[in-house]
PDB file of N, CA and C in Angstrom:
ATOM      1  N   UNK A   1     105.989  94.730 109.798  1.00  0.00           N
ATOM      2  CA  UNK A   1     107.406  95.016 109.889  1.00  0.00           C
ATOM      3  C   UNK A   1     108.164  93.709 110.099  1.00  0.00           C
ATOM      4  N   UNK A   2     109.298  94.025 109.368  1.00  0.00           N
ATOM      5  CA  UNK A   2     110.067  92.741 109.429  1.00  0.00           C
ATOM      6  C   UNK A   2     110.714  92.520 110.511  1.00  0.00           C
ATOM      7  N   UNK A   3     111.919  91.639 111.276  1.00  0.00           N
ATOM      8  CA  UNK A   3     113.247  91.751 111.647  1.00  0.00           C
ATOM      9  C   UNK A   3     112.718  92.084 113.192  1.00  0.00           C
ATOM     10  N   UNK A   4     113.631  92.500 114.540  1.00  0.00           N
ATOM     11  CA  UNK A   4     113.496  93.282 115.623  1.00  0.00           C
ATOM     12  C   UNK A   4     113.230  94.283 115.433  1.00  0.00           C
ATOM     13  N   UNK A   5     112.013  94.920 116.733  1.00  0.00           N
ATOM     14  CA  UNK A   5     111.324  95.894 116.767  1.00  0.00           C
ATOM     15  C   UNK A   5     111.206  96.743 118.206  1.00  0.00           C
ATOM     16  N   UNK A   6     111.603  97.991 118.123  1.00  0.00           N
ATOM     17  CA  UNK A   6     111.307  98.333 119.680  1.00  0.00           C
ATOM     18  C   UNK A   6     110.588  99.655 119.348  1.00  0.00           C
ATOM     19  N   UNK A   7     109.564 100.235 120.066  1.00  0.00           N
ATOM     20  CA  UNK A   7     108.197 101.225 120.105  1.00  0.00           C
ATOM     21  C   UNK A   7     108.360 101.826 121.406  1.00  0.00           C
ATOM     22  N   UNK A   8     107.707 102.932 121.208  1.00  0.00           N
ATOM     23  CA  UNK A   8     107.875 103.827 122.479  1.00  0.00           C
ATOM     24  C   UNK A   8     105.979 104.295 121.881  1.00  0.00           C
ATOM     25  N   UNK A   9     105.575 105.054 123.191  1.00  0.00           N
ATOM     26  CA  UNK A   9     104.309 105.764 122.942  1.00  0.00           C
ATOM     27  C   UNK A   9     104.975 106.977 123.979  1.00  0.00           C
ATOM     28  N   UNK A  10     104.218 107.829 123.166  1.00  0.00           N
ATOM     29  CA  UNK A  10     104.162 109.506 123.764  1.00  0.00           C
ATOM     30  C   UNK A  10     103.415 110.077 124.018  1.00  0.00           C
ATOM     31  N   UNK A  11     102.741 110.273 125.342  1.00  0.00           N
ATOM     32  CA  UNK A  11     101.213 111.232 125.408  1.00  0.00           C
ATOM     33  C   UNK A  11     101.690 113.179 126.191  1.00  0.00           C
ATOM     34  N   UNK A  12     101.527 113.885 125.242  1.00  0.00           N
ATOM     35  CA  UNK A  12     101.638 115.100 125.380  1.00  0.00           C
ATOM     36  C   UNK A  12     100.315 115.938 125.831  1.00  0.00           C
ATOM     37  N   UNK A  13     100.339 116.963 126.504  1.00  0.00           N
ATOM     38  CA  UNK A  13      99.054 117.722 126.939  1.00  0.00           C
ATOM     39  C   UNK A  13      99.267 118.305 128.284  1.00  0.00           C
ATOM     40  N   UNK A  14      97.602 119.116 128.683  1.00  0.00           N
ATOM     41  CA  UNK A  14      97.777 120.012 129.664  1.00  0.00           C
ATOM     42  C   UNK A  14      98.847 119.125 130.944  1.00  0.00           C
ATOM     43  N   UNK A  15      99.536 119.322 131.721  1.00  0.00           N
ATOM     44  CA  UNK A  15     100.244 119.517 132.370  1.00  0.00           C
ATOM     45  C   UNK A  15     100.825 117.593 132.358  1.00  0.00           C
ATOM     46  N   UNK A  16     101.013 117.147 130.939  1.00  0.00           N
ATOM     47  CA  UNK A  16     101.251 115.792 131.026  1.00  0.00           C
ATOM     48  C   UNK A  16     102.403 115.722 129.945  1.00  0.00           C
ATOM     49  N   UNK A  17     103.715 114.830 130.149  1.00  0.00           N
ATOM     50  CA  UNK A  17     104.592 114.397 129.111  1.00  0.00           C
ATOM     51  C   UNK A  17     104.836 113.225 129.304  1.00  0.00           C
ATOM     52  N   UNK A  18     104.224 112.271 128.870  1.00  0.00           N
ATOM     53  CA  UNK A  18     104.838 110.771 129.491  1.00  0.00           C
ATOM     54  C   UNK A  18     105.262 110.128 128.406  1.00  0.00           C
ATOM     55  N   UNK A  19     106.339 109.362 128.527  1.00  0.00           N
ATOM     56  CA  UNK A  19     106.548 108.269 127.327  1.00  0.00           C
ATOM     57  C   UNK A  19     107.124 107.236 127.727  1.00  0.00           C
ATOM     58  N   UNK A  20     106.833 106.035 127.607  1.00  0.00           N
ATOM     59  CA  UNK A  20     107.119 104.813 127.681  1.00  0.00           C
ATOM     60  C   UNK A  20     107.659 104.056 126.368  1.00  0.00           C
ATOM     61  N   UNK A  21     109.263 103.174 126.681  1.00  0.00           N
ATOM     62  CA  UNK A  21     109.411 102.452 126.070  1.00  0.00           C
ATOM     63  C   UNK A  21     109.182 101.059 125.979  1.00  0.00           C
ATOM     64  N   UNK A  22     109.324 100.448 124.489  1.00  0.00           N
ATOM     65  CA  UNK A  22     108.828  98.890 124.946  1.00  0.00           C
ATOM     66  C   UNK A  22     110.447  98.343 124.200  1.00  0.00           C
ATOM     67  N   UNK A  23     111.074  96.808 124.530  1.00  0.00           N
ATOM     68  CA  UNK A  23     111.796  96.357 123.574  1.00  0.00           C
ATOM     69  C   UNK A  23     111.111  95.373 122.768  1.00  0.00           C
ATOM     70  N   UNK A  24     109.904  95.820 122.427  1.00  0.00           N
ATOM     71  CA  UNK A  24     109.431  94.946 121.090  1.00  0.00           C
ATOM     72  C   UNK A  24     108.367  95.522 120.916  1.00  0.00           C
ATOM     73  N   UNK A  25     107.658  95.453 119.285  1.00  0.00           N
ATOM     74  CA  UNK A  25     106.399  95.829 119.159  1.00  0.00           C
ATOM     75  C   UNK A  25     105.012  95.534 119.516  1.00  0.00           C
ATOM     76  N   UNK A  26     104.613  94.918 120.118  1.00  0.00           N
ATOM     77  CA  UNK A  26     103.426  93.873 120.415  1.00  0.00           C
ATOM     78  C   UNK A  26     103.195  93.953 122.015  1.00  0.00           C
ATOM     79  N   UNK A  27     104.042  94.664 122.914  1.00  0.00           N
ATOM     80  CA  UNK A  27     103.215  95.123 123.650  1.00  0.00           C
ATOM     81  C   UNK A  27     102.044  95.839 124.347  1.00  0.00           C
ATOM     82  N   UNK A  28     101.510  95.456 124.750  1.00  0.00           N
ATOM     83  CA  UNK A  28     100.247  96.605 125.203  1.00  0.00           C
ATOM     84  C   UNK A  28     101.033  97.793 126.033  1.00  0.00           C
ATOM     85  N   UNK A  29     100.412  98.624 126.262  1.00  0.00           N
ATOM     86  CA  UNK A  29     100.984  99.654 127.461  1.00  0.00           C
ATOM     87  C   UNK A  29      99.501 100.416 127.508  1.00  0.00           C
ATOM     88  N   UNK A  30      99.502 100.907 128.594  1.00  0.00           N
ATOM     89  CA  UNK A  30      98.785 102.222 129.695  1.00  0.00           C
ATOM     90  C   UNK A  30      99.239 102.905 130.040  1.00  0.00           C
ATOM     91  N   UNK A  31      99.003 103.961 130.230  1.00  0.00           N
ATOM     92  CA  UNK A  31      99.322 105.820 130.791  1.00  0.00           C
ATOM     93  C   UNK A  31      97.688 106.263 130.946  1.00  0.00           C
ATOM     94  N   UNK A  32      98.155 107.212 132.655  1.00  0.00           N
ATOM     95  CA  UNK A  32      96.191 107.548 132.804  1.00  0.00           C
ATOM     96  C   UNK A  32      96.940 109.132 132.665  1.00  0.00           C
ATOM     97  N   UNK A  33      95.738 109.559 132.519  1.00  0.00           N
ATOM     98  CA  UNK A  33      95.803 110.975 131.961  1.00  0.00           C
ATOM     99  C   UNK A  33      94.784 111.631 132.987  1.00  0.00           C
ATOM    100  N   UNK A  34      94.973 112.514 133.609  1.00  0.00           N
ATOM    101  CA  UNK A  34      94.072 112.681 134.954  1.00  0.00           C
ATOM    102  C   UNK A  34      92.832 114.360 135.031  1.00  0.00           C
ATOM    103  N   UNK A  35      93.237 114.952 133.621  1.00  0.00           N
ATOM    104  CA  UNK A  35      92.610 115.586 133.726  1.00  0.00           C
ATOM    105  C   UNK A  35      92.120 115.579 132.141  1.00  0.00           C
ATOM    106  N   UNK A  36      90.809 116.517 131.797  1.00  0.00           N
ATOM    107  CA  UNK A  36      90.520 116.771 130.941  1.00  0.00           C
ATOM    108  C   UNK A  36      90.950 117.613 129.943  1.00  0.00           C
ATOM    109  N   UNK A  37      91.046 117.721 128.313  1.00  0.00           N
ATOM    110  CA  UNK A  37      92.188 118.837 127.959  1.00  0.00           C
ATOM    111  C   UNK A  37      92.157 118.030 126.389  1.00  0.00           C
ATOM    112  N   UNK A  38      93.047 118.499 125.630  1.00  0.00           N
ATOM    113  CA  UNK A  38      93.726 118.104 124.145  1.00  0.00           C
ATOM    114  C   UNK A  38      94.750 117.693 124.619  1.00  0.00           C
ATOM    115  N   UNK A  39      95.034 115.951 123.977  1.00  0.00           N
ATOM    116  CA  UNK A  39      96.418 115.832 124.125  1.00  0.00           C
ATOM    117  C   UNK A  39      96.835 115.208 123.076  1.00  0.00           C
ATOM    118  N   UNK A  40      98.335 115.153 122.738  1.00  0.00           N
ATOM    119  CA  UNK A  40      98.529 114.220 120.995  1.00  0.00           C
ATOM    120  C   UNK A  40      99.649 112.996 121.652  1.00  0.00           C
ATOM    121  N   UNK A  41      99.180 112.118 121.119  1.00  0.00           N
ATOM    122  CA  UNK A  41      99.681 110.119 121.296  1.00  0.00           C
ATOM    123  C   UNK A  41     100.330 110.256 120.052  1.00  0.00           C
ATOM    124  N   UNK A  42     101.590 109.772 120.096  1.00  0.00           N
ATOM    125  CA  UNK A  42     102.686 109.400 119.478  1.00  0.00           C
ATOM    126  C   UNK A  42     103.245 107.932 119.830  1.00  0.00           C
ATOM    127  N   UNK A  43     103.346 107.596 118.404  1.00  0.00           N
ATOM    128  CA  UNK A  43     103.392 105.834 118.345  1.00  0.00           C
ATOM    129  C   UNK A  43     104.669 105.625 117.794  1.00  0.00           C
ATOM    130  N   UNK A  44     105.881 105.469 118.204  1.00  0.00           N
ATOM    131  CA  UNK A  44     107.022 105.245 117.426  1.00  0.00           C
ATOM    132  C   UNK A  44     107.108 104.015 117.376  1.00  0.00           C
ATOM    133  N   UNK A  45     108.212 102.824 115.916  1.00  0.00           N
ATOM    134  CA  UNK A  45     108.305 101.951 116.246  1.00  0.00           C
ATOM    135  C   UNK A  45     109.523 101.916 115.087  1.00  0.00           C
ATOM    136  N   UNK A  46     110.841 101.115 116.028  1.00  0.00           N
ATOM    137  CA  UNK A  46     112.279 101.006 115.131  1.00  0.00           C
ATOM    138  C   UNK A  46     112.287  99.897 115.147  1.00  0.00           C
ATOM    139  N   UNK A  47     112.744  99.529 113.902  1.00  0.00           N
ATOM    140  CA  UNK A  47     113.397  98.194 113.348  1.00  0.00           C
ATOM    141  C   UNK A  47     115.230  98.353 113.286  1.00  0.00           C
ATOM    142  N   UNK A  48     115.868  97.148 114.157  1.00  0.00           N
ATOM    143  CA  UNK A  48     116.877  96.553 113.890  1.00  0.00           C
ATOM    144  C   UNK A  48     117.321  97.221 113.007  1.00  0.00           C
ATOM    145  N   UNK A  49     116.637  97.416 111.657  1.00  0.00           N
ATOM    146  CA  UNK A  49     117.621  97.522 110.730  1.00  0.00           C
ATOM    147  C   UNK A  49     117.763  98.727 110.224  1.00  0.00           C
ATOM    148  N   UNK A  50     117.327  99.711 110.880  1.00  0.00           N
ATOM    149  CA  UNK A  50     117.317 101.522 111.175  1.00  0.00           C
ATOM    150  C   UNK A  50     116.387 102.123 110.272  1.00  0.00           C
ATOM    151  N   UNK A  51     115.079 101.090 110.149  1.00  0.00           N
ATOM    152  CA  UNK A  51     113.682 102.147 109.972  1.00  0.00           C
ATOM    153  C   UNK A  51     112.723 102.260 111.102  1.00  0.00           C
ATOM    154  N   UNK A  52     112.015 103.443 110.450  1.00  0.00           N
ATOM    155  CA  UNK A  52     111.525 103.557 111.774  1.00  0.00           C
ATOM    156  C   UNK A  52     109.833 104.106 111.242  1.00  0.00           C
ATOM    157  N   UNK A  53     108.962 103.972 111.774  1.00  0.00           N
ATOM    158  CA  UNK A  53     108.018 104.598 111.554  1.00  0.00           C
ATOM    159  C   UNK A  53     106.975 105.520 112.513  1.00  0.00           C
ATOM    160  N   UNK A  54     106.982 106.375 112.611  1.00  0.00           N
ATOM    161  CA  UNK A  54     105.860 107.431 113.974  1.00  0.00           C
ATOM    162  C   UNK A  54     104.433 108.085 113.131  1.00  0.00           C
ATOM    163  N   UNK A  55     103.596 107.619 113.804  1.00  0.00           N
ATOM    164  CA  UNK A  55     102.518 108.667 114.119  1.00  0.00           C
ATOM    165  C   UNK A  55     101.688 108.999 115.101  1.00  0.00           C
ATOM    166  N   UNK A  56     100.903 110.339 114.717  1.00  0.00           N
ATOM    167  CA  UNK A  56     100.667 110.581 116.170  1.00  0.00           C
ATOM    168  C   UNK A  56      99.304 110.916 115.671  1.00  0.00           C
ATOM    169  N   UNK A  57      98.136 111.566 117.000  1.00  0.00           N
ATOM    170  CA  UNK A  57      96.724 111.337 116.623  1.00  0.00           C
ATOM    171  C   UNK A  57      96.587 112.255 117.674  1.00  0.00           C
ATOM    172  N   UNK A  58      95.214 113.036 117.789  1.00  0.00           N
ATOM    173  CA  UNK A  58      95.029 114.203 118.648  1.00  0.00           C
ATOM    174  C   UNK A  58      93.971 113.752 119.329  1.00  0.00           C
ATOM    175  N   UNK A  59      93.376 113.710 120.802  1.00  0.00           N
ATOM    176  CA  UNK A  59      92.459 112.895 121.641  1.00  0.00           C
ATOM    177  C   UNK A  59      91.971 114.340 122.261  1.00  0.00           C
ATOM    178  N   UNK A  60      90.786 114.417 122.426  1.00  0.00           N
ATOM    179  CA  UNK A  60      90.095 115.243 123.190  1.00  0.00           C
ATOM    180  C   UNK A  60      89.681 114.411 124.695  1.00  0.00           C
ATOM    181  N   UNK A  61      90.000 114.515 125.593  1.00  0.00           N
ATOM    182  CA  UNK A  61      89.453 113.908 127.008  1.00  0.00           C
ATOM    183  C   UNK A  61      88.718 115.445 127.501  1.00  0.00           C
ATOM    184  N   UNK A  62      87.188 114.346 127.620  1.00  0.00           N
ATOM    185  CA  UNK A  62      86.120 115.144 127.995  1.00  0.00           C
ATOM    186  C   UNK A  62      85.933 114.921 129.769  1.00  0.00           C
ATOM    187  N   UNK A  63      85.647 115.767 130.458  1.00  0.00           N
ATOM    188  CA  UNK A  63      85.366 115.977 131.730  1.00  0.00           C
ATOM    189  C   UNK A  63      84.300 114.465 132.188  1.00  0.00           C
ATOM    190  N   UNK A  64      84.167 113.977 132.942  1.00  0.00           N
ATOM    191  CA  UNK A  64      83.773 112.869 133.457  1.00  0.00           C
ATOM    192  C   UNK A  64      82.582 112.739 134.146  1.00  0.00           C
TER     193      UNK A  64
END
């Protein structure tokens, strides 16, 4: 991606909604997820110049 970039991540699931923003793309980030369950990660990321691109991916967290 070209130009300025700002990304958010989204983790959805059993009793979890968290989302964090970043003002640029190239950060790392963490979110703990505390129980076991299906949850779906959502990756947004906008450009300056009003594109944008999201996807998301489905994670099984298995009991420990």
């Amino acid at each position: 991606m070209n130009g300025a970039c700002a990304s958010s991540v989204r983790i959805q699931g059993p009793n979890t909604d968290q989302a964090k923003d970043s003002s640029n793309c190239s950060d790392s980030r963490s979110m703990d997820v505390r129980q076991p369950g299906n949850y779906r990660v959502t990756v947004t990321a906008h450009q300056d110049s009003g594109a944008e691109y999201s996807d998301s991916i489905d994670v099984t967290v298995l009991p420990g």
